[in-house]
Protein backbone atom coordinates (compact mmCIF):
# COMPACT_ATOMS: atom_id res chain seq x y z
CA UNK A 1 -9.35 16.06 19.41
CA UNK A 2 -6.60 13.93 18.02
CA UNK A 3 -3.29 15.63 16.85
CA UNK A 4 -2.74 16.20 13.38
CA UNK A 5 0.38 15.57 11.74
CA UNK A 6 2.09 18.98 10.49
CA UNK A 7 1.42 18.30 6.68
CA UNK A 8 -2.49 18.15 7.38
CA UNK A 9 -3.98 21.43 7.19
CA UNK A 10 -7.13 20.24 9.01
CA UNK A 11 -8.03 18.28 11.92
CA UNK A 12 -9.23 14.41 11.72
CA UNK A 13 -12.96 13.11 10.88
CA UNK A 14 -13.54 12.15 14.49
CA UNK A 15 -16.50 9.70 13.51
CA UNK A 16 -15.70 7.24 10.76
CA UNK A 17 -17.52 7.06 7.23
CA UNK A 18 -16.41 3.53 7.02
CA UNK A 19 -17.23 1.80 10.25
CA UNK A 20 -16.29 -1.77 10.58
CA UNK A 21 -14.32 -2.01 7.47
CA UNK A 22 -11.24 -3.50 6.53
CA UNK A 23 -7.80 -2.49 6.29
CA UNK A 24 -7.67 -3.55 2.82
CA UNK A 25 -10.62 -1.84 1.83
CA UNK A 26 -9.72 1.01 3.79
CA UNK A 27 -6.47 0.88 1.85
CA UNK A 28 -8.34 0.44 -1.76
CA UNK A 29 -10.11 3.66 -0.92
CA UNK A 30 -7.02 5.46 -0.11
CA UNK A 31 -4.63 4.13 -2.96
CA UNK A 32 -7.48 5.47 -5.38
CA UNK A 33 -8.09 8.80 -3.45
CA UNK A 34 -3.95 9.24 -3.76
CA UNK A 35 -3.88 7.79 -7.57
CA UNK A 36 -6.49 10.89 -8.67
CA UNK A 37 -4.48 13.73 -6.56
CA UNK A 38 -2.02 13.27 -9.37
CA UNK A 39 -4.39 15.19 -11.91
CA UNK A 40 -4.90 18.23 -9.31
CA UNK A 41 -2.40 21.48 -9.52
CA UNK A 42 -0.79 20.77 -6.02
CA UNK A 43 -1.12 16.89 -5.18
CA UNK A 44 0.08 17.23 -1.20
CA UNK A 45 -1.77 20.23 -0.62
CA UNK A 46 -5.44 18.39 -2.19
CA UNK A 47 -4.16 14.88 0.01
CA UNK A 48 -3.70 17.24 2.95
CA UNK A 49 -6.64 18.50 2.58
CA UNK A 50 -8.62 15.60 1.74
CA UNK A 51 -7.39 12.50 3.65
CA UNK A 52 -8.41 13.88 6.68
CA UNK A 53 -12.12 15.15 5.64
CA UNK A 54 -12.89 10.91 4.04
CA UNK A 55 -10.61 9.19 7.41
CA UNK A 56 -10.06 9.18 10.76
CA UNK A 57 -6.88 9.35 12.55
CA UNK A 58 -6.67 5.58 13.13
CA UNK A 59 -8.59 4.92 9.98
CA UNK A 60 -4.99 6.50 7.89
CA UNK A 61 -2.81 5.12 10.44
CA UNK A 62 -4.43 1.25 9.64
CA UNK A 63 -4.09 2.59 6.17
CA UNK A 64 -0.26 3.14 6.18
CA UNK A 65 0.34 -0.26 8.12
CA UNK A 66 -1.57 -2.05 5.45
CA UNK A 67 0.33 -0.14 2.27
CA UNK A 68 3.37 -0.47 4.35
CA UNK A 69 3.16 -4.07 4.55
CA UNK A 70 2.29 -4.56 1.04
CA UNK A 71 5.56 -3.28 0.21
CA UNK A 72 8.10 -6.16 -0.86
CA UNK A 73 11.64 -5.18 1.08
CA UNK A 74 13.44 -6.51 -1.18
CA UNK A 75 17.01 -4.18 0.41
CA UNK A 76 16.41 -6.02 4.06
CA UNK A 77 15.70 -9.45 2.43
CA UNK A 78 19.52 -8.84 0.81
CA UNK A 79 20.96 -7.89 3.90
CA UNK A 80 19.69 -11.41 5.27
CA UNK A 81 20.84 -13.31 2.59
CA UNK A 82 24.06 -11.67 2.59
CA UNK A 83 25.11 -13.08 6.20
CA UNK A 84 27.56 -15.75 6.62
CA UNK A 85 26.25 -17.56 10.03
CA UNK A 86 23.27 -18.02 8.30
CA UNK A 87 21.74 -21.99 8.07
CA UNK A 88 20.78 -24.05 5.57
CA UNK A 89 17.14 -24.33 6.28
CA UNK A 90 17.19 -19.76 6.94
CA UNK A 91 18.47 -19.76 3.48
CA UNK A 92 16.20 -21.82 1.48
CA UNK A 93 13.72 -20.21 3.13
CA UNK A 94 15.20 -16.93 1.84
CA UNK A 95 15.66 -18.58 -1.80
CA UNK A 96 12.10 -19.21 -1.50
CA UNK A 97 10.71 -15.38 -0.02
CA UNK A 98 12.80 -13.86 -2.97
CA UNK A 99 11.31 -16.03 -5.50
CA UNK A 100 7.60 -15.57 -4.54
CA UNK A 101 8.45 -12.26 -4.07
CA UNK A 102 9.55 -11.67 -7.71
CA UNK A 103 6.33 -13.53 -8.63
CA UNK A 104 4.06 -11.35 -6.86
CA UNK A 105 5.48 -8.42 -8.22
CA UNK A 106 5.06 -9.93 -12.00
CA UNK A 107 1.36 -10.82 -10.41
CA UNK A 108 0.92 -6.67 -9.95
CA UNK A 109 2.64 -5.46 -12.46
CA UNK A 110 0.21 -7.43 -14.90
CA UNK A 111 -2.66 -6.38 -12.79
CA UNK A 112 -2.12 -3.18 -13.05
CA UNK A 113 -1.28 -3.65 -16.94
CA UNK A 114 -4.40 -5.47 -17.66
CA UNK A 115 -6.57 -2.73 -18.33
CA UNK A 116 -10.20 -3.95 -19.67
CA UNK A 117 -8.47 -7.45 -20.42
CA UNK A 118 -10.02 -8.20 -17.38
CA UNK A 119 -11.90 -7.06 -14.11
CA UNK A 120 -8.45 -5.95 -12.10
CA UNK A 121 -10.36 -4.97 -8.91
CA UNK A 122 -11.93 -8.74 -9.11
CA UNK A 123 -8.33 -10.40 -9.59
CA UNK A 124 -6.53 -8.09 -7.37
CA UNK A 125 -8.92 -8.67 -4.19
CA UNK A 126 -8.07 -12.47 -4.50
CA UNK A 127 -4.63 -11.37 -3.42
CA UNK A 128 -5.59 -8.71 -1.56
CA UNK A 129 -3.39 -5.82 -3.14
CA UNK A 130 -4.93 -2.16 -3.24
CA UNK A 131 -5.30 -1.62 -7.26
CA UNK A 132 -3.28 1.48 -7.84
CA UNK A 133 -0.45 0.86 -5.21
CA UNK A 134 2.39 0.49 -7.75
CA UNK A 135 1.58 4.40 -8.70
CA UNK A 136 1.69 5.79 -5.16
CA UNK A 137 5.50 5.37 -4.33
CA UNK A 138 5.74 1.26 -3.85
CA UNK A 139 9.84 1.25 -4.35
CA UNK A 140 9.53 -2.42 -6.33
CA UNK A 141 7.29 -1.85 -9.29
């Protein structure tokens, strides 16, 4: 039996529901699973309770890579740009990160603005980003 984090009230599905699936879908069904604990009394105690009923161990932990990664670092990127012994060709390519970062983040915030303008889960796929992830805790919407 895998370990379960102290949070988790129960132990881990050991078989997956979702076999051979993506991270990003795995990630889709998570950020929408965490987006709805928001309407229950006691959000933690419902996401401890039912994260580890719907996933696996591995299944969350590919989960919190993917969200993780989807997560623009905008405070490291700074710290970068701030050095002095950096090159030219390190800082244009810095210039550049920041600036497609701050479009991507426009890109999400109007995805998640849309509402029935258009079909969000359609548009959002094409960049894969998990509808729903600027409401969980991402620090730059």
């Amino acid at each position: 039996m895998t370990t379960t984090p102290q949070h988790f009230t129960r132990p881990w599905r050991e078989d997956s529901q979702f076999p051979d699936t993506s991270d990003f879908t795995l990630a889709e069904i998570a950020t929408d699973m965490i987006s709805s604990a928001r309407y229950e009394k006691d959000p933690q105690a419902h996401l401890a309770d039912v994260l580890p009923k719907t996933f696996t161990y591995d299944e969350m932990r590919r989960i919190t890579e993917y969200l993780a990664a989807c997560t623009l670092d905008t405070s490291r990127l700074a710290q970068i740009e701030a050095r002095a012994n950096l090159d030219e060709d390190a800082r244009w390519l810095a210039t550049q990160l920041r600036c497609a970062w701050d479009q991507l983040a426009e890109l999400r915030r109007r995805i998640e603005d849309a509402g029935s303008l258009m079909h969000t889960t359609f548009v959002a796929a094409a960049v894969r980003y998990p509808r729903q992830f600027s409401r969980i805790g991402n620090p730059t919407a």
